[in-house]
C-alpha atoms as a PDB file:
ATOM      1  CA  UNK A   1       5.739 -17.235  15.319  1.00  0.00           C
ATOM      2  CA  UNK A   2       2.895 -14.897  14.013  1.00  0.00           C
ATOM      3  CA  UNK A   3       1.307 -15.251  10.444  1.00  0.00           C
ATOM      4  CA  UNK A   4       2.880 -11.759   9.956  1.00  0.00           C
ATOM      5  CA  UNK A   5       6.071 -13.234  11.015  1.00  0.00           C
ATOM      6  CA  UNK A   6       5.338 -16.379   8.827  1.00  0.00           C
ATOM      7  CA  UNK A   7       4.925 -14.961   5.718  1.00  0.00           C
ATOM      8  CA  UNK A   8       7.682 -12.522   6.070  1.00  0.00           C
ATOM      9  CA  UNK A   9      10.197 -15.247   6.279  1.00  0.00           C
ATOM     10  CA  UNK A  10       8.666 -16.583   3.213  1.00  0.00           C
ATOM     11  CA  UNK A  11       8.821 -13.712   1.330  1.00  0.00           C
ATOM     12  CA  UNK A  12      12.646 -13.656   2.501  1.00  0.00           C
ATOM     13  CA  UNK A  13      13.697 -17.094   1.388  1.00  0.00           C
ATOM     14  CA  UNK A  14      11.937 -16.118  -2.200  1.00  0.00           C
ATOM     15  CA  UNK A  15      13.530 -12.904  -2.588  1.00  0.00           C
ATOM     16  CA  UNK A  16      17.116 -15.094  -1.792  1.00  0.00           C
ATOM     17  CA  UNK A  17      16.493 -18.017  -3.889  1.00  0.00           C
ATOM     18  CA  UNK A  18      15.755 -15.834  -6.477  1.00  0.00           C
ATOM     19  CA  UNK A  19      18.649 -13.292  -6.550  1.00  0.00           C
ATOM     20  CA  UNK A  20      20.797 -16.695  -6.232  1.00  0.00           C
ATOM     21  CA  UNK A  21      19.627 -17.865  -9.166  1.00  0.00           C
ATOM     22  CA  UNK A  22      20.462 -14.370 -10.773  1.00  0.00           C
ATOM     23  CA  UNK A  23      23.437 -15.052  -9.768  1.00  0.00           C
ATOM     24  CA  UNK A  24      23.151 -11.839  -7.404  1.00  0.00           C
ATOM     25  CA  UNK A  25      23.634 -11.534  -3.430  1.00  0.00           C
ATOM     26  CA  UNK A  26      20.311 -11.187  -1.251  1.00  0.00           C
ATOM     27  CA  UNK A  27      22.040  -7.859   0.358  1.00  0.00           C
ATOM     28  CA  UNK A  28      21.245  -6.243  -3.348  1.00  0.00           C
ATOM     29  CA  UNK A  29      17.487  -6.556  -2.857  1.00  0.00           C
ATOM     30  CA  UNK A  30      15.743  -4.485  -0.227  1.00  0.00           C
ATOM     31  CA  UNK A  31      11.787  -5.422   0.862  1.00  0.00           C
ATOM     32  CA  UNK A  32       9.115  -2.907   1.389  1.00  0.00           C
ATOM     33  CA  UNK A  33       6.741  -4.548   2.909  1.00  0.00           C
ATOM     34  CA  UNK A  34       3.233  -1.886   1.084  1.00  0.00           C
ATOM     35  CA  UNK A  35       1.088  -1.727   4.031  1.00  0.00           C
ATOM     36  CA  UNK A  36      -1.711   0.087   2.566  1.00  0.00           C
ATOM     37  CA  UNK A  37      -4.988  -0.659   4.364  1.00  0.00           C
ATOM     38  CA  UNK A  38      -4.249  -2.569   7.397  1.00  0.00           C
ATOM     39  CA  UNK A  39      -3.869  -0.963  10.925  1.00  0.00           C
ATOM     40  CA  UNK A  40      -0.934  -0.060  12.891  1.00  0.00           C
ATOM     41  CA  UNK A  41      -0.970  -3.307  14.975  1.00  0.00           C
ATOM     42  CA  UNK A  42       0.080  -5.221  11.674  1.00  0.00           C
ATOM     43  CA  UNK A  43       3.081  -3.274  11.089  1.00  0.00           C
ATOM     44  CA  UNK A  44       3.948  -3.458  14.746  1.00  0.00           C
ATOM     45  CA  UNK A  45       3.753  -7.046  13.955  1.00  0.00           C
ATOM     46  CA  UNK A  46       6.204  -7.288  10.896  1.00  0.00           C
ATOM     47  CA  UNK A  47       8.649  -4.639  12.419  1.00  0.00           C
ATOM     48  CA  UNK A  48       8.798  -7.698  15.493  1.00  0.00           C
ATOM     49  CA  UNK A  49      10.146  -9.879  12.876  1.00  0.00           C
ATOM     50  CA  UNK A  50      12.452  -7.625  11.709  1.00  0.00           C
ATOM     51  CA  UNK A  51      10.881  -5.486   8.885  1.00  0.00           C
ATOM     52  CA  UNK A  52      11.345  -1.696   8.975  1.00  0.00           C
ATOM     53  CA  UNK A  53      10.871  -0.519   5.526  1.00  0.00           C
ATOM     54  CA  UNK A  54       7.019   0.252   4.628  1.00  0.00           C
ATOM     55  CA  UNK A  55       4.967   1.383   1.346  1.00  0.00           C
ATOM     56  CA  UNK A  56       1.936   3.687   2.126  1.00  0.00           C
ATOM     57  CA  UNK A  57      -0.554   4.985  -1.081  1.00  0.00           C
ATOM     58  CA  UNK A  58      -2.853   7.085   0.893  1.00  0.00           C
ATOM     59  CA  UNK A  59      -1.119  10.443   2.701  1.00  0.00           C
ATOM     60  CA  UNK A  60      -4.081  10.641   5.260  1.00  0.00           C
ATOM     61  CA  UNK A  61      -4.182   7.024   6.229  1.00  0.00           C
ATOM     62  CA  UNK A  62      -0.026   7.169   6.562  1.00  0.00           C
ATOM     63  CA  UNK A  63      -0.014   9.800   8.688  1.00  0.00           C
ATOM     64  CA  UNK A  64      -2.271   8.251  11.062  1.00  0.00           C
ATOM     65  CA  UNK A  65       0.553   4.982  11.271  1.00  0.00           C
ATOM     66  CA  UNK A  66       2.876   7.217  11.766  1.00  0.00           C
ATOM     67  CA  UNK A  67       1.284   8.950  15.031  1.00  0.00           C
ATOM     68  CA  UNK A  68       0.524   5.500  16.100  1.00  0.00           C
ATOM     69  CA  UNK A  69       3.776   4.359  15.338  1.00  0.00           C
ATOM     70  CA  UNK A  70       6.055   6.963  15.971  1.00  0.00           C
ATOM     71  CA  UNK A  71       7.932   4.678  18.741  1.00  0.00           C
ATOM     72  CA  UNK A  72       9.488   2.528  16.236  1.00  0.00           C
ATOM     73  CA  UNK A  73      12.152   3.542  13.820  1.00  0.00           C
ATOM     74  CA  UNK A  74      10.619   2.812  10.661  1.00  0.00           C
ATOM     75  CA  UNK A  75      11.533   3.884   7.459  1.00  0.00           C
ATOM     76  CA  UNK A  76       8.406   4.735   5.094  1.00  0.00           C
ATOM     77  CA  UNK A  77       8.121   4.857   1.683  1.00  0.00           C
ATOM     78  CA  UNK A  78       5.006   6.519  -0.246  1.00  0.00           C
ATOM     79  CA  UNK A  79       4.234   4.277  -3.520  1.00  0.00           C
ATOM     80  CA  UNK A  80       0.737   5.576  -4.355  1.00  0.00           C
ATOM     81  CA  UNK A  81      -0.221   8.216  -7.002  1.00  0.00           C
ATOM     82  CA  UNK A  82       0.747  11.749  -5.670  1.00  0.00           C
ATOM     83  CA  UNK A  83      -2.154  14.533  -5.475  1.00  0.00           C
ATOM     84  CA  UNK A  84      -0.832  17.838  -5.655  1.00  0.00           C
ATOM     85  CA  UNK A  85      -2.092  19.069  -2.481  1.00  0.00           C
ATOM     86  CA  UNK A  86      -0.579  16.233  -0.868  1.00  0.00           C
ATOM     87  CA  UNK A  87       3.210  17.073  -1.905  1.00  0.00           C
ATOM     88  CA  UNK A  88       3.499  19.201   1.636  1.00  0.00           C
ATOM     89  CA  UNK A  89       2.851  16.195   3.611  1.00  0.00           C
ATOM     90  CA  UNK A  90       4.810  13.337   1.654  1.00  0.00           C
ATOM     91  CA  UNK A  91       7.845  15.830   1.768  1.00  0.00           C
ATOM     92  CA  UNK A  92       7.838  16.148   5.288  1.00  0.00           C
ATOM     93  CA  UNK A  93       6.962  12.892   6.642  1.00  0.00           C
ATOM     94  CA  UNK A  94       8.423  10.079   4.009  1.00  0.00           C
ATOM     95  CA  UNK A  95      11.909   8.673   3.385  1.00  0.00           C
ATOM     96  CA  UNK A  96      11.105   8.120  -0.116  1.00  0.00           C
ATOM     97  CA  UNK A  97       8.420   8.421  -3.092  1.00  0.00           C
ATOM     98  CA  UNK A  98       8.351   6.028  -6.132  1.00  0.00           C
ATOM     99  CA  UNK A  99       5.978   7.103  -8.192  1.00  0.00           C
ATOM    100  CA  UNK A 100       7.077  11.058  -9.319  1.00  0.00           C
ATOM    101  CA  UNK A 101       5.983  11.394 -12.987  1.00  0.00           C
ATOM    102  CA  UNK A 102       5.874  15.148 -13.404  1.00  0.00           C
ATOM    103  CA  UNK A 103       8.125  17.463 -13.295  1.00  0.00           C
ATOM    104  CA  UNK A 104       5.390  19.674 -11.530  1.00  0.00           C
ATOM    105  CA  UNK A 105       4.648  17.067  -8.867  1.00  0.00           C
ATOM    106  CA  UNK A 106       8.405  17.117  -8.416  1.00  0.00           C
ATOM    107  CA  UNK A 107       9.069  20.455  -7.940  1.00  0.00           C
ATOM    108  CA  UNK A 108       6.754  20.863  -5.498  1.00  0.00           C
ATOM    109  CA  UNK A 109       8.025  17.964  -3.605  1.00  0.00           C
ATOM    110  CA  UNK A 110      11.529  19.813  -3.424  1.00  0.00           C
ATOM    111  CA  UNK A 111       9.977  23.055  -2.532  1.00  0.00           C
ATOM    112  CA  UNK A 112       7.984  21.461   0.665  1.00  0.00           C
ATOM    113  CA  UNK A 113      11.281  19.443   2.009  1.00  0.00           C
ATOM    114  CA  UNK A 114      12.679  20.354   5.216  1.00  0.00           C
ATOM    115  CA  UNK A 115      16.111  21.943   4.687  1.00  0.00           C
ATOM    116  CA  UNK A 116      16.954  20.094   7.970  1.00  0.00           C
ATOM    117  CA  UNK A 117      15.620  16.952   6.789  1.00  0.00           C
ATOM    118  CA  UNK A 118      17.963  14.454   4.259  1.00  0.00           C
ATOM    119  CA  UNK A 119      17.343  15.100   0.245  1.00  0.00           C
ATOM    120  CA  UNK A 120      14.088  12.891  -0.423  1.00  0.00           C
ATOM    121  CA  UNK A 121      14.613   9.863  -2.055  1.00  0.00           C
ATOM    122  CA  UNK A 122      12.876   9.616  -5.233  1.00  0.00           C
ATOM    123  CA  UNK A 123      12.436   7.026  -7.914  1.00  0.00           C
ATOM    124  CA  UNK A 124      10.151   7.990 -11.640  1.00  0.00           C
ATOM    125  CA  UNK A 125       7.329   5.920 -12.053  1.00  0.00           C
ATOM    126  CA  UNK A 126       7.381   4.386 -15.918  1.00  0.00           C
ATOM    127  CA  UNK A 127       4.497   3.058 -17.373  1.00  0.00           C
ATOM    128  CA  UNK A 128       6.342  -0.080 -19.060  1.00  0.00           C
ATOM    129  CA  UNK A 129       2.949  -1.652 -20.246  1.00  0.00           C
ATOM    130  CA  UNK A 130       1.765   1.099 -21.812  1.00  0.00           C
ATOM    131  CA  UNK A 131      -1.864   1.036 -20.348  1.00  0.00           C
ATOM    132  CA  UNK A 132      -4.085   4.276 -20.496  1.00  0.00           C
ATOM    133  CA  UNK A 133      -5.299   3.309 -16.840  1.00  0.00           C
ATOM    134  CA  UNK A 134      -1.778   3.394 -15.576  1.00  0.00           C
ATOM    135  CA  UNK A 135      -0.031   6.061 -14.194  1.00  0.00           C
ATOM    136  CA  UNK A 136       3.574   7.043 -15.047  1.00  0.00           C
ATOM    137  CA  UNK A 137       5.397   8.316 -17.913  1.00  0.00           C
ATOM    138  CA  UNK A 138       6.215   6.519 -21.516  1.00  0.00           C
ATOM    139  CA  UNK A 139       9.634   5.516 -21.903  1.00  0.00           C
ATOM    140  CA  UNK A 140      10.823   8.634 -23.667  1.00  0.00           C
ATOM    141  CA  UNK A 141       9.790  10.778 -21.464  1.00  0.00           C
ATOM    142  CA  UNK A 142      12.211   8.827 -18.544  1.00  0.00           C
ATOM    143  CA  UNK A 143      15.314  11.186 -19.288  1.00  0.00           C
ATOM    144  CA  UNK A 144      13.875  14.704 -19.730  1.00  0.00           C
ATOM    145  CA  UNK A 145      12.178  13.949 -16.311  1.00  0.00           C
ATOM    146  CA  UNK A 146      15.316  12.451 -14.719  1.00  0.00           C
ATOM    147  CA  UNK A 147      17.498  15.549 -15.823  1.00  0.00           C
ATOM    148  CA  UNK A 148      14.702  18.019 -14.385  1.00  0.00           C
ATOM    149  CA  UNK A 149      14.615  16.220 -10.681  1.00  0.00           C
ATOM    150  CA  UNK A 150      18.368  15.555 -11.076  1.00  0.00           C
ATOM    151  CA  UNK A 151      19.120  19.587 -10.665  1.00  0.00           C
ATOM    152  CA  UNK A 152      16.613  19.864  -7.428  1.00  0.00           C
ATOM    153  CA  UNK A 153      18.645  19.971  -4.734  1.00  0.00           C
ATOM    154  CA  UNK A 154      15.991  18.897  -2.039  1.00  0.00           C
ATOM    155  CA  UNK A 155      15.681  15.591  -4.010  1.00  0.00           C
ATOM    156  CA  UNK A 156      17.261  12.711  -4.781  1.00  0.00           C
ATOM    157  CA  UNK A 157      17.041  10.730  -7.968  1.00  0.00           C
ATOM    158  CA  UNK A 158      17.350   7.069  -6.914  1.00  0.00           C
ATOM    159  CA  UNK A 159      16.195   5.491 -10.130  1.00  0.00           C
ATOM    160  CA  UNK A 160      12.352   3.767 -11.759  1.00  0.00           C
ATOM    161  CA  UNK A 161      10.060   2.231 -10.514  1.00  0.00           C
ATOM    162  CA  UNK A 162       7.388   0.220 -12.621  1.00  0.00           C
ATOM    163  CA  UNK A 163       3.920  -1.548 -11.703  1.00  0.00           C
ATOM    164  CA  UNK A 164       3.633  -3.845 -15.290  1.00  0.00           C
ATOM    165  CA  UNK A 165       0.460  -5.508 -16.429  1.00  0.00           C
ATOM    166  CA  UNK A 166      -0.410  -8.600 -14.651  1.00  0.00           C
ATOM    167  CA  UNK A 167       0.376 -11.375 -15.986  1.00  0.00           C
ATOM    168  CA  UNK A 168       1.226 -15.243 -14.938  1.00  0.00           C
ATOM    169  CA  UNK A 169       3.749 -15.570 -18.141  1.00  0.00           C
ATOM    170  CA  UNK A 170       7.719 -15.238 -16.584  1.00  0.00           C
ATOM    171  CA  UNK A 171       8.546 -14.183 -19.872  1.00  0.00           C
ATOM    172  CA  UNK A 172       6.420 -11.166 -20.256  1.00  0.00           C
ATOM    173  CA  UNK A 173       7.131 -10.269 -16.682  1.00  0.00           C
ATOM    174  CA  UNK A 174      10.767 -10.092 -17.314  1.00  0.00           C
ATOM    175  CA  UNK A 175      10.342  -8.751 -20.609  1.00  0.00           C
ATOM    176  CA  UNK A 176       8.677  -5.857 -19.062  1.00  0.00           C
ATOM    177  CA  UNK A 177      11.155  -5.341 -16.297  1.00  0.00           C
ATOM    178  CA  UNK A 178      13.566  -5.267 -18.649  1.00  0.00           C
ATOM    179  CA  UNK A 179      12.556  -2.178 -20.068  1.00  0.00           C
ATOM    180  CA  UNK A 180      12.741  -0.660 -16.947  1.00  0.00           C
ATOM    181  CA  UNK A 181      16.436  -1.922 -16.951  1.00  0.00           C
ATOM    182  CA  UNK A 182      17.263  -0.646 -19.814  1.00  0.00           C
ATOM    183  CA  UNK A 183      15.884   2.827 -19.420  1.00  0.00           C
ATOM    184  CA  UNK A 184      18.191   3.009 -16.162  1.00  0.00           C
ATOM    185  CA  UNK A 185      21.193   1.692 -18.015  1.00  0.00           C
ATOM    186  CA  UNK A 186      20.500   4.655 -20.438  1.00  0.00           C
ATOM    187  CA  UNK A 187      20.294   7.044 -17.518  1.00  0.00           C
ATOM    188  CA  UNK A 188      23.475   5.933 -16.074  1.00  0.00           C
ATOM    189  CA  UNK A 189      25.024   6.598 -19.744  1.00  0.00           C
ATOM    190  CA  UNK A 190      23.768   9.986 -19.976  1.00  0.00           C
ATOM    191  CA  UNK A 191      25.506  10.985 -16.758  1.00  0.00           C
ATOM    192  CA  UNK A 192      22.672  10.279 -14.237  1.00  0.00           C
ATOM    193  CA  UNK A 193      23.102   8.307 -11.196  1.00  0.00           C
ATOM    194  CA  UNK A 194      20.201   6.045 -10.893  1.00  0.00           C
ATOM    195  CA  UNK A 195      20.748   3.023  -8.570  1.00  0.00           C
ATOM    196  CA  UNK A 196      17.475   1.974  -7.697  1.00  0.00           C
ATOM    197  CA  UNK A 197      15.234  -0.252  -9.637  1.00  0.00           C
ATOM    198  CA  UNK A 198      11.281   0.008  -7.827  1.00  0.00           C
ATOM    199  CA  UNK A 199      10.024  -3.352  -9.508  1.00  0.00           C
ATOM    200  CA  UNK A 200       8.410  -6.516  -8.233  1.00  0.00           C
ATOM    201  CA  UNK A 201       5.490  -7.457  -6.290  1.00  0.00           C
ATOM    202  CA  UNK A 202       3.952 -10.487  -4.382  1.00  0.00           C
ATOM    203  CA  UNK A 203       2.993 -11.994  -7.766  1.00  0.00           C
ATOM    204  CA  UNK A 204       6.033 -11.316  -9.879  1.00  0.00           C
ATOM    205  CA  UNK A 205       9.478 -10.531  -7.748  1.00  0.00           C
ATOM    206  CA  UNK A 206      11.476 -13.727  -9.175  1.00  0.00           C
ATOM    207  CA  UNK A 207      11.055 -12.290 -12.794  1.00  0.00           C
ATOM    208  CA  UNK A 208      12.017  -8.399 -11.298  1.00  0.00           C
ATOM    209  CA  UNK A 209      15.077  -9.967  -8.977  1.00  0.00           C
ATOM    210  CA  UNK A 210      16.394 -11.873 -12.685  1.00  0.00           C
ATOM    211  CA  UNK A 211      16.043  -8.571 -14.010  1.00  0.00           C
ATOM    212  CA  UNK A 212      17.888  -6.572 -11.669  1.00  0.00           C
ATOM    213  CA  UNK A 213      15.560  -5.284  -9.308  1.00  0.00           C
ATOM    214  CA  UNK A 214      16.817  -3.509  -6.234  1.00  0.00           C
ATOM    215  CA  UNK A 215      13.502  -2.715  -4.322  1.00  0.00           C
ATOM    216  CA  UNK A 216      10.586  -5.114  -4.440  1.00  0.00           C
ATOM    217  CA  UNK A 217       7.147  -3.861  -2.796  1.00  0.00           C
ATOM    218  CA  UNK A 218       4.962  -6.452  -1.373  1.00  0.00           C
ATOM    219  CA  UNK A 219       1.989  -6.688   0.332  1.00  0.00           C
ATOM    220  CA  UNK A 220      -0.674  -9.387   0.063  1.00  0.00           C
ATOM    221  CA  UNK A 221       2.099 -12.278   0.262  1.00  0.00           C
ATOM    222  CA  UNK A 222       3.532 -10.584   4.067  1.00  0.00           C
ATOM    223  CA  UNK A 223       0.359  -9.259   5.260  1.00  0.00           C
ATOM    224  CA  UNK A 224      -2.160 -11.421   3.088  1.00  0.00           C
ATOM    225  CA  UNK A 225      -5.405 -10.599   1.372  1.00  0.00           C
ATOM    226  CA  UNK A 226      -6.107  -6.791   2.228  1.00  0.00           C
ATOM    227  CA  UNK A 227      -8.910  -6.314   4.595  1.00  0.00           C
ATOM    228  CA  UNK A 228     -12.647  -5.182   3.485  1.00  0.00           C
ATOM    229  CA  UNK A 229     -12.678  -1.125   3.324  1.00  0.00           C
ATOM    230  CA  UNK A 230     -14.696   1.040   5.868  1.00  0.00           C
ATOM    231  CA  UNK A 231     -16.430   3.525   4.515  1.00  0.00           C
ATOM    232  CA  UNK A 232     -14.021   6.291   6.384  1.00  0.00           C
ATOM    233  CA  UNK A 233     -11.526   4.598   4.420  1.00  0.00           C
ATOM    234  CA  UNK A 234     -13.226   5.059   1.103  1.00  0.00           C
ATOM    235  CA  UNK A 235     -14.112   8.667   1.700  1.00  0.00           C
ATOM    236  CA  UNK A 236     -10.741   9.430   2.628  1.00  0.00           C
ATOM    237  CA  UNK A 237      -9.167   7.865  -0.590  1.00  0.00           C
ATOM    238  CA  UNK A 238     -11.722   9.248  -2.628  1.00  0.00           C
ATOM    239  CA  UNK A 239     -10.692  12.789  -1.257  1.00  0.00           C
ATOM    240  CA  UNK A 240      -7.047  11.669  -2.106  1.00  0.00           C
ATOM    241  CA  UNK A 241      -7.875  10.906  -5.486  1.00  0.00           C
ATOM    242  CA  UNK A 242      -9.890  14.176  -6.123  1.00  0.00           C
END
C-alpha cells in the first residue's frame, strides 16, 4: 500500500469513528481530499485508493491537473479565494466552489456556466472567527447572499463553508462550527435549501463531524506536509492573487 494510500485509510477510519460518535452514519460525510500544490502523480495516487473528490485554490495550477488528468473521472472542487478574472475558468471546469462571498463574484460565476453543463454547486464562505485576514462574509450577511445566489439559475446553493481560527481547544472548534450550523438551520427556516456544511480540516474534522459537517477538506493528513514552492508556482499564485 502507498503512503498516499496509507493515510487515506486513516483519514477514513477518523472521519467514521467520529460521525459514530455523533451518533451519525459515515455515508453523511463526504472527503475532499485539497490537493493544492502537489503534482498530478499524487492524485493519480489517491484516486488508486479510491478517492475521486479533489479541492484546488489556484485556477492556473488546476487546470494543468486537469489536462494531466483528464483520464480519470474525478470530481473537483475549487476551495481557494476567487479572483474575478478567474470566474470564466472555475465555471467551466469545476463541479463545485466553496468559498463565494459576493454577490458579484457570484453572478459572474452564473453568467460564465455552460448551459450544457449541470447548475454549479456552490457553498458561501462565512468568516465564523471573525478575523480581518480571513476571507468570507460576517454572519449577517449569510442570508442576503444566500437569497441573491438562490434566484441564479446557473447555480446551485449547497450550503457554508467555514475555515475557523486554529486552534487545539475541541471546544472552541465546535463552538465555531456551530455557528456555521446554526446559520444553515436559519437558512433552511427562511425557505432556502442548504444541505451542505464545508467545515473541517486535517486538524479539526472530529469537532466539524460532532457538529454536523457534511464535507470535510483535507490535505496535509492524506497527502502530508505540502511540498517546498517553485518559483513558477509562486509567480503564478501571486498573479492569482492580483
Amino acid at each position: 500500500m502507498s503512503p498516499i494510500a496509507k493515510r487515506l485509510q486513516v483519514v477514513r477510519e477518523r472521519i467514521r469513528r467520529a460521525a459514530e460518535a455523533a451518533g451519525r452514519t459515515v455515508q453523511e460525510v463526504q472527503l475532499v481530499a485539497v490537493s493544492k500544490t502537489w503534482p498530478p502523480e499524487a492524485i493519480r495516487e489517491a484516486y488508486g485508493a479510491g478517492q475521486q473528490a479533489f479541492g484546488e485554490s489556484y485556477v492556473q495550477e488546476a487546470l494543468g491537473k486537469m489536462e494531466a488528468l483528464a483520464d480519470l473521472p474525478l470530481e473537483w472542487h475549487f476551495v481557494g479565494p476567487i479572483q474575478r478574472n478567474k470566474t470564466g475558468a472555475i465555471a467551466h471546469r469545476f463541479a463545485w466552489v466553496h468559498s463565494v462571498d459576493r454577490e458579484r463574484i457570484a453572478r459572474r460565476l452564473a453568467d460564465a456556466r455552460p448551459q450544457e453543463m449541470p447548475p454549479l454547486n456552490v457553498c458561501i464562505q462565512v468568516n465564523v472567527s471573525g478575523e480581518a485576514s480571513k476571507s468570507g462574509v460576517a454572519p449577517q450577511e449569510v442570508l442576503p447572499l444566500a437569497q441573491a445566489i438562490a434566484d441564479l439559475p446557473r447555480l446551485k446553493l449547497r450550503g457554508l463553508m467555514a475555515i475557523p481560527r486554529p486552534t487545539r481547544d475541541p471546544g472552541e472548534q465546535r463552538r465555531q462550527f456551530r455557528l456555521l450550523r446554526d446559520l444553515r438551520l436559519a437558512l433552511q427556516a427562511q425557505g432556502i435549501d442548504a444541505d451542505t456544511l464545508s467545515m473541517g480540516m486535517s486538524d479539526d474534522l472530529e469537532a466539524a463531524i460532532a457538529e454536523g459537517a457534511t464535507l470535510v477538506r483535507v490535505g496535509t493528513a492524506i497527502f502530508g506536509p505540502r511540498p517546498k514552492k517553485t518559483s513558477r508556482q509562486e509567480g503564478q499564485e501571486e498573479k492569482e492573487i492580483l
